[in-house]
N, C-alpha and C. Protein backbone atom coordinates (compact mmCIF):
# COMPACT_ATOMS: atom_id res chain seq x y z
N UNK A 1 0.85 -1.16 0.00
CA UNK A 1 0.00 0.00 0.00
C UNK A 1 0.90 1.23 0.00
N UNK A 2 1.00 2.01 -0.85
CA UNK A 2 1.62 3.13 -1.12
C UNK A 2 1.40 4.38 -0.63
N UNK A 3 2.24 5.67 -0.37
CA UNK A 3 1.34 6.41 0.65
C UNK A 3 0.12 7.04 -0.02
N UNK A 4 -0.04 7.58 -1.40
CA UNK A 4 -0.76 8.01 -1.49
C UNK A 4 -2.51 7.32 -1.42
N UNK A 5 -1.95 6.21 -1.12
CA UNK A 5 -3.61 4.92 -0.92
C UNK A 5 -4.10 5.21 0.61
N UNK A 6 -2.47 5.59 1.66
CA UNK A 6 -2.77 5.60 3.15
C UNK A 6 -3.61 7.12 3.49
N UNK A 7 -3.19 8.39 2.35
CA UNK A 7 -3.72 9.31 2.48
C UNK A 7 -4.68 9.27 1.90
N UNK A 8 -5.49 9.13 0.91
CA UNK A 8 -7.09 9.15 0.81
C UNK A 8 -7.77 8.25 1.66
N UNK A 9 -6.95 7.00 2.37
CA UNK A 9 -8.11 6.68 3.44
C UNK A 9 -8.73 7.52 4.63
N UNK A 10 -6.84 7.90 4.75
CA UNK A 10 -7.29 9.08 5.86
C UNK A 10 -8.33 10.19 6.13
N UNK A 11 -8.41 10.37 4.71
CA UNK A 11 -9.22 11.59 4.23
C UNK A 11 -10.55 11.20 4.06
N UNK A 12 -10.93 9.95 3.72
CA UNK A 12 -12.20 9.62 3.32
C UNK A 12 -12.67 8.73 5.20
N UNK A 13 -11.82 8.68 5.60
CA UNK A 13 -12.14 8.28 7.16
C UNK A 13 -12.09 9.34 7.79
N UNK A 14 -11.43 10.55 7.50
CA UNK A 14 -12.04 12.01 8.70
C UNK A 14 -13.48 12.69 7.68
N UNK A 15 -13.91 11.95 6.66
CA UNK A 15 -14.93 12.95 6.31
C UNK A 15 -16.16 11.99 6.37
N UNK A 16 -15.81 10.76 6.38
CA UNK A 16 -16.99 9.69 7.60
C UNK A 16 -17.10 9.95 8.76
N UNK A 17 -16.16 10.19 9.60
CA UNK A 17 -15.89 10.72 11.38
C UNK A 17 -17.11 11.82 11.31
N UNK A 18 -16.65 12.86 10.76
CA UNK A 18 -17.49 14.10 10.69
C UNK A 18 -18.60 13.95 10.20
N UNK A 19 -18.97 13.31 9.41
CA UNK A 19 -20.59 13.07 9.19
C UNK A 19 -21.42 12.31 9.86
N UNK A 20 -20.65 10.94 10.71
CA UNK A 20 -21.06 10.43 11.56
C UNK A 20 -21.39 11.91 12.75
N UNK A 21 -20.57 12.66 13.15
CA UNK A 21 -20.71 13.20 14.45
C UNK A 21 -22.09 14.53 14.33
N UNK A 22 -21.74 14.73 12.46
CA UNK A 22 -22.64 14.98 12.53
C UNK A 22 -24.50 15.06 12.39
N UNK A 23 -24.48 13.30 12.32
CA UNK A 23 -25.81 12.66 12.50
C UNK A 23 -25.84 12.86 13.55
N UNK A 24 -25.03 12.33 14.62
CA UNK A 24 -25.65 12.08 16.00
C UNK A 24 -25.84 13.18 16.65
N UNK A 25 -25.74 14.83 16.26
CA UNK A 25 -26.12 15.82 16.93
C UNK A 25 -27.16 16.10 16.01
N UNK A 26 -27.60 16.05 14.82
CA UNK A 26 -28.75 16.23 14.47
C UNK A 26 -29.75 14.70 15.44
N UNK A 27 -29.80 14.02 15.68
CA UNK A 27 -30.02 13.00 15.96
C UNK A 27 -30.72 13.13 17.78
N UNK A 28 -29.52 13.70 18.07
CA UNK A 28 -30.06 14.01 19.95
C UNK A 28 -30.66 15.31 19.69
N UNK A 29 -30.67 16.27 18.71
CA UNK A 29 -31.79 17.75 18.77
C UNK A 29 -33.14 17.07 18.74
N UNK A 30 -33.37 15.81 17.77
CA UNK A 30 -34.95 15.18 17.78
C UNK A 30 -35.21 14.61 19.20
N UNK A 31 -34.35 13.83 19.59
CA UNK A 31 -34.65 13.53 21.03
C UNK A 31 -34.73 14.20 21.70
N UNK A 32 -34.20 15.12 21.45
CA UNK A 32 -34.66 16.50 23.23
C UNK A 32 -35.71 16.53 23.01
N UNK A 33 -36.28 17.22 21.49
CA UNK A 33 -37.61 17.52 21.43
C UNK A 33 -38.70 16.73 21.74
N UNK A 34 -38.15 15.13 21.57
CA UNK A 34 -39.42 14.53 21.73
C UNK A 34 -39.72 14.30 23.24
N UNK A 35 -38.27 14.33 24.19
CA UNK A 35 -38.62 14.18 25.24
C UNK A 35 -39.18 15.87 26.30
N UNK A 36 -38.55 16.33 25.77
CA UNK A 36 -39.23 17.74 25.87
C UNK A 36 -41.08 17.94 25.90
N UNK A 37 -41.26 17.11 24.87
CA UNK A 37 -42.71 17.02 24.51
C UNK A 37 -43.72 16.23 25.29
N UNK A 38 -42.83 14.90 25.37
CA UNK A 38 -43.49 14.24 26.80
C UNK A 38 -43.38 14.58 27.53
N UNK A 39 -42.42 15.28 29.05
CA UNK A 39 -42.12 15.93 29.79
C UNK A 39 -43.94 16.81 30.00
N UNK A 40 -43.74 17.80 29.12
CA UNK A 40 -44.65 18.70 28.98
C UNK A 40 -46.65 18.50 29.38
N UNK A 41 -46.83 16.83 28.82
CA UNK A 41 -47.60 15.94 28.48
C UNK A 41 -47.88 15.39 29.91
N UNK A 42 -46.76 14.88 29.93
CA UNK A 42 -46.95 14.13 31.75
C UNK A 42 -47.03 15.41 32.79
N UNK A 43 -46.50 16.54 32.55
CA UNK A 43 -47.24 17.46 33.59
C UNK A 43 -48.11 17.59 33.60
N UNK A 44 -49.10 18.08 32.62
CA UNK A 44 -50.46 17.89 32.66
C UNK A 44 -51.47 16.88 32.91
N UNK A 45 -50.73 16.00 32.58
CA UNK A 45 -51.57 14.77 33.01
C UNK A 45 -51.81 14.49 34.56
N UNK A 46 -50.65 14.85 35.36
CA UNK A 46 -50.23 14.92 36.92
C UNK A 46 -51.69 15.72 37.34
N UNK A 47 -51.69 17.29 36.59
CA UNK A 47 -52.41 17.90 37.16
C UNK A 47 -53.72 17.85 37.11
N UNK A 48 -54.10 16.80 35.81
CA UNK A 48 -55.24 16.56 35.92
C UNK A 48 -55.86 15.32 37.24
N UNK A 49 -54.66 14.64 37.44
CA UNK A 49 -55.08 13.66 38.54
C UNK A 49 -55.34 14.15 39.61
N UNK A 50 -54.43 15.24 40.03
CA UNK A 50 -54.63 15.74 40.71
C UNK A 50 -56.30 16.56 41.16
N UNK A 51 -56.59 16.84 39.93
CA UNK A 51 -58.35 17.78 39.88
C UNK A 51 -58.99 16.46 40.53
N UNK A 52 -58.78 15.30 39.35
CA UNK A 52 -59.57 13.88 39.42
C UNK A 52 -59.65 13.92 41.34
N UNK A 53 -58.44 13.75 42.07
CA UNK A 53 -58.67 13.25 43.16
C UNK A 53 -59.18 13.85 44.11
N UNK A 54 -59.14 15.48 43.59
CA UNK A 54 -59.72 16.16 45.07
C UNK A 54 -61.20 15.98 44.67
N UNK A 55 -62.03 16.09 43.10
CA UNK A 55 -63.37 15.21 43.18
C UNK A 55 -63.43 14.52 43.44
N UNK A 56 -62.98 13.58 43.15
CA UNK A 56 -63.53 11.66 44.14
C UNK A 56 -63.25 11.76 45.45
N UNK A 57 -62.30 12.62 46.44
CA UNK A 57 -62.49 12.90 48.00
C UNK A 57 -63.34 13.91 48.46
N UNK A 58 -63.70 15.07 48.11
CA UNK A 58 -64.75 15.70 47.76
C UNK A 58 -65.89 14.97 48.47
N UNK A 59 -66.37 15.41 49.95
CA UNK A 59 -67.45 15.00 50.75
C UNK A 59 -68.48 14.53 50.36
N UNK A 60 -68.85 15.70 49.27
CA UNK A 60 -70.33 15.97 48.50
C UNK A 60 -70.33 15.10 47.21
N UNK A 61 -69.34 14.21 46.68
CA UNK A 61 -69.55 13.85 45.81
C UNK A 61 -69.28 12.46 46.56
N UNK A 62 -68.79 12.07 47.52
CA UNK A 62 -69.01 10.69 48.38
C UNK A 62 -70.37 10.70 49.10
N UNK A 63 -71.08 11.94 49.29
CA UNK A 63 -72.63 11.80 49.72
C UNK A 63 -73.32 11.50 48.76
N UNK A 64 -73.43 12.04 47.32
CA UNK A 64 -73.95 11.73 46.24
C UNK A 64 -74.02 10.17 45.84
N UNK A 65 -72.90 9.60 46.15
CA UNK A 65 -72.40 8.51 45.56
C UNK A 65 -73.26 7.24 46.62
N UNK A 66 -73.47 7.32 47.87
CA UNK A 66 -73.98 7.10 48.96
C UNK A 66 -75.80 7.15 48.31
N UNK A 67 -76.05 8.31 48.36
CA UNK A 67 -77.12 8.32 48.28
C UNK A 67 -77.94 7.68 46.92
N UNK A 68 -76.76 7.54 45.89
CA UNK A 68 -77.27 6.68 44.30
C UNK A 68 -77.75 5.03 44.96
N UNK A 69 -76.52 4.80 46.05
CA UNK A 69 -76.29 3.48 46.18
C UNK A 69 -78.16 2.71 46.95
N UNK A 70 -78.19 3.81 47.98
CA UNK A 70 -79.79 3.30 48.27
C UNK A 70 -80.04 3.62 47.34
């Protein structure tokens, strides 16, 4: 292998390196976002359980519930 065979590998292996590195930062910008997005999703969802539970402990809606049952 002659040098000029050792230098275009070189060259064609730092311009794979760099395109590899630069998939994987285009690559983790989609993942932030998507986890960004769930993040966002599951807070709300929290806070809706939260509504959910203070109705179902909610006195007046355990009297209601009482009073369906007779």
């Amino acid at each position: 292998m002659g040098p000029f065979e050792i230098a275009a590998i070189a060259i064609i292996g730092a311009f794979a390196i760099s395109g590899y590195k630069e998939y994987n930062k285009r690559h983790d910008n989609m993942d932030s976002k998507a986890v960004d997005e769930l993040k966002t999703e599951l807070e709300r969802l929290k806070d809706r359980v939260v509504t959910l539970e203070k109705i179902v402990t909610d006195k007046s809606y355990q009297l209601g519930d009482e009073i369906e049952r007779l």
